[in-house]
Structure formats: structure tokens, C-alpha cells
N, C-alpha and C. Protein backbone atom coordinates (compact mmCIF):
# COMPACT_ATOMS: atom_id res chain seq x y z
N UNK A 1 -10.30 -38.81 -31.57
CA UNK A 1 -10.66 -37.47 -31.96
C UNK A 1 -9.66 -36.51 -31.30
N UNK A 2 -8.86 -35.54 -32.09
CA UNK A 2 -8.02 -34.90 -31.92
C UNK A 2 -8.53 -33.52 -31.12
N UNK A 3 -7.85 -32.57 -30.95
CA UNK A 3 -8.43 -31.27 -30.11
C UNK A 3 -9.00 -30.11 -31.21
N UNK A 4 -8.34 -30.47 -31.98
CA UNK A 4 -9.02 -29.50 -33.24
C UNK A 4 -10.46 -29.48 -33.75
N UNK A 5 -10.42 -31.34 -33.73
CA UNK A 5 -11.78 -31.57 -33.76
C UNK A 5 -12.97 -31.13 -33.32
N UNK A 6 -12.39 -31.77 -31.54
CA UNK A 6 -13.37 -31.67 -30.59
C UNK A 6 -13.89 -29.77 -31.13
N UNK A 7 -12.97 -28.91 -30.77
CA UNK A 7 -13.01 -27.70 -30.54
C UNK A 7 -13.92 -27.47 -31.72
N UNK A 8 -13.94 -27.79 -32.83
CA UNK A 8 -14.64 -27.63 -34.29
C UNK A 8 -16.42 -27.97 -33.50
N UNK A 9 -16.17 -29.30 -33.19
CA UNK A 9 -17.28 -29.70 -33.04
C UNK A 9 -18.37 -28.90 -31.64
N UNK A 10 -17.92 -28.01 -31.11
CA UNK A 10 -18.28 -27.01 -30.12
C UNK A 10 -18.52 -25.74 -30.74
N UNK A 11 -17.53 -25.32 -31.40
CA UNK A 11 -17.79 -24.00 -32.08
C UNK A 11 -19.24 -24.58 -33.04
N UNK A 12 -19.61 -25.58 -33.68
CA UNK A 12 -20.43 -25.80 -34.36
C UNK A 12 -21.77 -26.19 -33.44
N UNK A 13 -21.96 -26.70 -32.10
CA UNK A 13 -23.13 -26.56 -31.66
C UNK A 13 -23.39 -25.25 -31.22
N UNK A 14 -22.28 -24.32 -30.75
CA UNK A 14 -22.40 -22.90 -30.46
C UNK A 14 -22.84 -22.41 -31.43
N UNK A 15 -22.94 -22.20 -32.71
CA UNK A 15 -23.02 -21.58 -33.92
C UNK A 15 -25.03 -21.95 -34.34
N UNK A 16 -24.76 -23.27 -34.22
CA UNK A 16 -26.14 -23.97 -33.90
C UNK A 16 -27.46 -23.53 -33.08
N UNK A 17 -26.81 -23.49 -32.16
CA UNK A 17 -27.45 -23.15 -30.43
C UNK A 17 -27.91 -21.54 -30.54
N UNK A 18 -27.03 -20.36 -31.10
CA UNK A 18 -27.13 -19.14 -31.16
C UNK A 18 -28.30 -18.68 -32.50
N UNK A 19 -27.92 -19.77 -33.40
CA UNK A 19 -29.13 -19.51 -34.56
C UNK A 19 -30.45 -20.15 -34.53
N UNK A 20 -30.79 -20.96 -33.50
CA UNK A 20 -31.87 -21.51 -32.93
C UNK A 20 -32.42 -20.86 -32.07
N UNK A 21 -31.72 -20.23 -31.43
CA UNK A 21 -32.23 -19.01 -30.54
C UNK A 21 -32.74 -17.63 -31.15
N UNK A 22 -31.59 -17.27 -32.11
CA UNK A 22 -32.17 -16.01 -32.43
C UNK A 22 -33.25 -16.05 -33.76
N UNK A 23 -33.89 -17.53 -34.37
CA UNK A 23 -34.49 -17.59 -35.10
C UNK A 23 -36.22 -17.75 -34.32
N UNK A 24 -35.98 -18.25 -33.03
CA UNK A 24 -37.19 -17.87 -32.10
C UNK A 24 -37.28 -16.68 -31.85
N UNK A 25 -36.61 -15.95 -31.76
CA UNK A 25 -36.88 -14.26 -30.93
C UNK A 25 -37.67 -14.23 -32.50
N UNK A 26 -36.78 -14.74 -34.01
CA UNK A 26 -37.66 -13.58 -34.92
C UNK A 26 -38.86 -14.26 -35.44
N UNK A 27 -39.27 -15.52 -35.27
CA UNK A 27 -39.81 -16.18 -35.39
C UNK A 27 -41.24 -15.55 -34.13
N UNK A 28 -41.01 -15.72 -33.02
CA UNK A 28 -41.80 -14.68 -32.03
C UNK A 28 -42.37 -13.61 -32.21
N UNK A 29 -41.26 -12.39 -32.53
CA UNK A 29 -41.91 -11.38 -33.11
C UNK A 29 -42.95 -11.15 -34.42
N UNK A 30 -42.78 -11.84 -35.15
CA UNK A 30 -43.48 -11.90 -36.29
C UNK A 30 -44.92 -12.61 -36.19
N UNK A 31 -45.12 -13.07 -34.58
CA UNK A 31 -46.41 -13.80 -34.45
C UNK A 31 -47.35 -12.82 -34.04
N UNK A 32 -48.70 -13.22 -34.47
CA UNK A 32 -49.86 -12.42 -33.67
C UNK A 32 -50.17 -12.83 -32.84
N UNK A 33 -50.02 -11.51 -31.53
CA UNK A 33 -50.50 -11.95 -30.52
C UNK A 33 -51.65 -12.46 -29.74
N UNK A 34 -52.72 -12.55 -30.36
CA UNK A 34 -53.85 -13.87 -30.56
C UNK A 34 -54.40 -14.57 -30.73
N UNK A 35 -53.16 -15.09 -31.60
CA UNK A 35 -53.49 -16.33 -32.26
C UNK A 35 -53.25 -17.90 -31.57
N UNK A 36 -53.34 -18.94 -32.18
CA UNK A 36 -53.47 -20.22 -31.21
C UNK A 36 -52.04 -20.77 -31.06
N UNK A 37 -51.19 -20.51 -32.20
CA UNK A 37 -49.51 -20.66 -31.49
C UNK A 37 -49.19 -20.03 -30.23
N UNK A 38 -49.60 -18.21 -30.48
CA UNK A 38 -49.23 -17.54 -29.21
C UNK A 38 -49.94 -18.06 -27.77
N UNK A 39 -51.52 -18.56 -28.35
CA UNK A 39 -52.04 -19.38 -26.74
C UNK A 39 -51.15 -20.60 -26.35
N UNK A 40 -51.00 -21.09 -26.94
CA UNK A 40 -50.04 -22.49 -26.95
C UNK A 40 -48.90 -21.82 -26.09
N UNK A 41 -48.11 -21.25 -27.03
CA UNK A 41 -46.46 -20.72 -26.20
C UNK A 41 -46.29 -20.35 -25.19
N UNK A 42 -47.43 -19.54 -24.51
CA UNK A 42 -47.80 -19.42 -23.25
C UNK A 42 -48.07 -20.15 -22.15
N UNK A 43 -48.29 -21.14 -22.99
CA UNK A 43 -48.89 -22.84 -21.72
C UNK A 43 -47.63 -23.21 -21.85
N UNK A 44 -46.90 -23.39 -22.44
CA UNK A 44 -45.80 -24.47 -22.94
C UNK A 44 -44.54 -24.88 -21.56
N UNK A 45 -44.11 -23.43 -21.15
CA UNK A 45 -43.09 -23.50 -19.96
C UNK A 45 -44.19 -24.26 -18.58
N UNK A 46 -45.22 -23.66 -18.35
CA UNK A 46 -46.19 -24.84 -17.58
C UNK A 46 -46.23 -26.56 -17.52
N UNK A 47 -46.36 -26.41 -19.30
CA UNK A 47 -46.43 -28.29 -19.06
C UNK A 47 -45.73 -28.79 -19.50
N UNK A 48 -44.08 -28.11 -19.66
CA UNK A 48 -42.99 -28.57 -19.59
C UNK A 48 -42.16 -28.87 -18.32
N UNK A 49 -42.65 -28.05 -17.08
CA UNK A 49 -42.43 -27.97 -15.97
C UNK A 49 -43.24 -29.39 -15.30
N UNK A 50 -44.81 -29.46 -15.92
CA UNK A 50 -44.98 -30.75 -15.43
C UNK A 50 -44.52 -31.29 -15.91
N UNK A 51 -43.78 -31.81 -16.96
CA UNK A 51 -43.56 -33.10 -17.51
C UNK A 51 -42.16 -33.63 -16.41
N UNK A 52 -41.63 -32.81 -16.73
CA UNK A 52 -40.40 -32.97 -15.52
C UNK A 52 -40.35 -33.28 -14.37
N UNK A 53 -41.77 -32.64 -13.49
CA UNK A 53 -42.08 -33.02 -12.34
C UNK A 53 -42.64 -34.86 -12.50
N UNK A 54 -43.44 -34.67 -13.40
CA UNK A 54 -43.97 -35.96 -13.25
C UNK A 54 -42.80 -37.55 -13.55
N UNK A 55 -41.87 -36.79 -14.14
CA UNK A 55 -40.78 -38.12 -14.54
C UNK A 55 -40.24 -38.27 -13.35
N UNK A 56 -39.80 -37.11 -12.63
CA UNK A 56 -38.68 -37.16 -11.73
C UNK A 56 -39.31 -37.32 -10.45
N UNK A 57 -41.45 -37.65 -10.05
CA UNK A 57 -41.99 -38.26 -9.47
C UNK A 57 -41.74 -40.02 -9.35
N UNK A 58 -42.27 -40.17 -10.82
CA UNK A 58 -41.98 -41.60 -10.99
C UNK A 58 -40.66 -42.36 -11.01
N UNK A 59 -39.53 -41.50 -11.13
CA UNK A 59 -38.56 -42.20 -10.87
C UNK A 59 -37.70 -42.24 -9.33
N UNK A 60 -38.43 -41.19 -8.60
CA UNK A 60 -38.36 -41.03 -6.94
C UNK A 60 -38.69 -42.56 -6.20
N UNK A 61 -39.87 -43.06 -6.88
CA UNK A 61 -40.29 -43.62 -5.60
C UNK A 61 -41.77 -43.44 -5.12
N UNK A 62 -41.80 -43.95 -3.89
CA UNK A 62 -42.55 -43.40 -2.73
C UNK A 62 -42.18 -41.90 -2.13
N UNK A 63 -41.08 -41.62 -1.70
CA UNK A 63 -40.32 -40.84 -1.12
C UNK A 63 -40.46 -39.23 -2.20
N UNK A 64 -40.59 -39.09 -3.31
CA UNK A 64 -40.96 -38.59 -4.59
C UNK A 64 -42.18 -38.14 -4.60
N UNK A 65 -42.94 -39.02 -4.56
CA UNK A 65 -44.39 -39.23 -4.73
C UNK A 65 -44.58 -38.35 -3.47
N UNK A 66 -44.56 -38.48 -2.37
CA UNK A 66 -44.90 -38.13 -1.05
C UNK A 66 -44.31 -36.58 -1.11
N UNK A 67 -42.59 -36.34 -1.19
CA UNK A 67 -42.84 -35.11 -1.21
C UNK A 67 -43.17 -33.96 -2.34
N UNK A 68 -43.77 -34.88 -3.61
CA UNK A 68 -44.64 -33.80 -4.38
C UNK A 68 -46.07 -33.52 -4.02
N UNK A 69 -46.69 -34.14 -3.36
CA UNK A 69 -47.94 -34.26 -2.97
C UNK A 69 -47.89 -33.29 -1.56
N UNK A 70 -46.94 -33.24 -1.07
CA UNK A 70 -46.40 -32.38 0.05
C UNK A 70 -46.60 -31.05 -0.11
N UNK A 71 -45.52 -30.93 -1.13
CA UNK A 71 -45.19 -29.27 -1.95
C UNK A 71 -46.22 -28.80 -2.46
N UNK A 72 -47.39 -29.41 -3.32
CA UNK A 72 -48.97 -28.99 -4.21
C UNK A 72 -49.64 -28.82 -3.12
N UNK A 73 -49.86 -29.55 -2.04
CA UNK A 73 -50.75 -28.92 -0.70
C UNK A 73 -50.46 -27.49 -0.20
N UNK A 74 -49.18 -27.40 0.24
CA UNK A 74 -48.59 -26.60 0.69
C UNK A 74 -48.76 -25.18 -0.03
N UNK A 75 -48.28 -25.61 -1.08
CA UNK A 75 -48.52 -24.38 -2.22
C UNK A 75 -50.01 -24.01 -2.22
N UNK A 76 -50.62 -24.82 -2.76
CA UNK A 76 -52.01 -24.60 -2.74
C UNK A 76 -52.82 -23.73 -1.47
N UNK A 77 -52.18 -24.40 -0.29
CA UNK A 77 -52.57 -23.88 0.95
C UNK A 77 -51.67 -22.09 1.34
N UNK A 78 -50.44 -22.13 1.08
CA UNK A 78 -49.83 -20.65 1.31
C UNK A 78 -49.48 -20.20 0.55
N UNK A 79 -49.44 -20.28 -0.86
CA UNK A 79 -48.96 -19.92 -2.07
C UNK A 79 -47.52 -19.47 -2.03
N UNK A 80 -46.66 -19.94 -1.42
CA UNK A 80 -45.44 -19.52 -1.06
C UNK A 80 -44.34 -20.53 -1.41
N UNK A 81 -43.58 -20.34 -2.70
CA UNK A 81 -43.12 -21.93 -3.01
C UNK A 81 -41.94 -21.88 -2.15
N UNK A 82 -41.35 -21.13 -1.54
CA UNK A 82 -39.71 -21.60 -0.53
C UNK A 82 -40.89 -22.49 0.60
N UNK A 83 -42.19 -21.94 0.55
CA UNK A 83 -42.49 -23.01 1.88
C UNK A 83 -42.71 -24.04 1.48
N UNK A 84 -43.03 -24.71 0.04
CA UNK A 84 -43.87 -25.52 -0.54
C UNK A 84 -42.47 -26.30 -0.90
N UNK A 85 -41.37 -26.02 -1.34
CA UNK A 85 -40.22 -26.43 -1.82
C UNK A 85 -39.86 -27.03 -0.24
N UNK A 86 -39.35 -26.17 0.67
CA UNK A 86 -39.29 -27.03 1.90
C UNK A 86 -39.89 -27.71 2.65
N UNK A 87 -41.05 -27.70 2.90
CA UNK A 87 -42.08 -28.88 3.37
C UNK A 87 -42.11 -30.30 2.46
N UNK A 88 -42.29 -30.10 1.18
CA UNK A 88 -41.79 -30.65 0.25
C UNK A 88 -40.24 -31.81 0.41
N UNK A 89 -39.28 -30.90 0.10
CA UNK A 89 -38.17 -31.61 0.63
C UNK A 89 -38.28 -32.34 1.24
N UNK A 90 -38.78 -31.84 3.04
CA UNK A 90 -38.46 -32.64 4.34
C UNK A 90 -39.39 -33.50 4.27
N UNK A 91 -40.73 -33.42 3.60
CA UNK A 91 -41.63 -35.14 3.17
C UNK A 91 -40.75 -36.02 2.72
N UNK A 92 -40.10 -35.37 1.44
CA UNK A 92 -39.44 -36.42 0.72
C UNK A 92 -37.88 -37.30 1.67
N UNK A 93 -37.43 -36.30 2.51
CA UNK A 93 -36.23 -37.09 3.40
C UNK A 93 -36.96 -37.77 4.28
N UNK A 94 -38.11 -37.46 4.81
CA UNK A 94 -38.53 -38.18 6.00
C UNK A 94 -39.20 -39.44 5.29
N UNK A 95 -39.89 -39.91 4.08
CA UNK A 95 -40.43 -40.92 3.93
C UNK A 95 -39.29 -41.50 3.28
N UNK A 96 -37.79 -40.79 2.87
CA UNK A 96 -37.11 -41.96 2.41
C UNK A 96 -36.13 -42.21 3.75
N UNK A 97 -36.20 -41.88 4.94
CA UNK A 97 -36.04 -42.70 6.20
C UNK A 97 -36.59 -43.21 7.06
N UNK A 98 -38.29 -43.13 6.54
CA UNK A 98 -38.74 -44.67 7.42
C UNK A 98 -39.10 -45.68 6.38
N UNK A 99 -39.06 -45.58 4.95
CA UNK A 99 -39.53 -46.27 4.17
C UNK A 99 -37.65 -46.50 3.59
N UNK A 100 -37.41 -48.13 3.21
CA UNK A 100 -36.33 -48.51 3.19
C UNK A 100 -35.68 -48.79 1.27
């Protein structure tokens, strides 16, 4: 594949990418705002966020496992996620250096 190509083939997911986007903004606007799409769209960044958490649990480990269970306490307990993110963390380094 030549450079002309490649470059074709970029300008065309850009072209892609920009009309997928701006067909949600009009696609959005045109919704009522109480209806069961708009309840939905609202949850959506939530349990997309879990889904992510939960893969990138199961593919952690122990060490994973431990410091997500870390971070949901934490949070839960100070509602403060830089504390929940770092307590978090340092579960997850400390059980993947006593656990081998």
C-alpha cells in the first residue's frame, strides 16, 4: 500500500468519524427529553465505564481484583476519587509484590 493510499484511507475514516459524530449531536437534539432512549443515554457512559472496569479487573489478576475492591471502598467511604484512585493503585502494587 502506497502513501496515497494510506493517506486516502485516513482522510476517509476522518470524513467517517466527523459524520458519526455530528449525526449524534442531530440525532440528540431531535430527542425528547423524557423519553426511554434519553433515560437510557444517560446510564450509558456509567455502564460503559463498568464494562471496562470489569474486563480490565479480570484480566489483572488478583492484584486487579484487590485494587478495585480497594478504590469502591475508598470511594464509597470519602467520596474522593484521587483518594480512591490512589489507595486503589497502591492495593494493586502491593498485592502484585507479595503475590508472585
Amino acid at each position: 500500500m502506497d502513501d496515497l493510499q494510506v493517506l486516502g484511507v485516513v482522510c476517509i475514516l476522518g470524513v467517517t468519524c466527523y459524520a458519526m459524530r455530528a449525526g449524534g449531536y442531530v440525532l440528540a437534539a431531535s430527542m425528547r427529553d423524557d423519553g426511554i432512549a434519553a433515560r437510557f443515554l444517560r446510564l450509558a457512559p456509567g455502564n460503559l465505564f463498568i464494562a471496562f472496569i470489569v474486563g480490565g479487573c479480570m484480566s489483572g489478576g488478583l492484584a486487579g481484583l484487590v485494587g478495585t475492591v480497594v478504590a469502591l471502598v475508598t470511594m464509597a467511604v470519602t467520596a474522593r476519587e484521587w483518594a480512591a484512585l490512589s489507595a486503589g493503585f497502591a492495593a494493586a502494587f502491593a498485592a502484585s509484590a507479595i503475590v508472585p
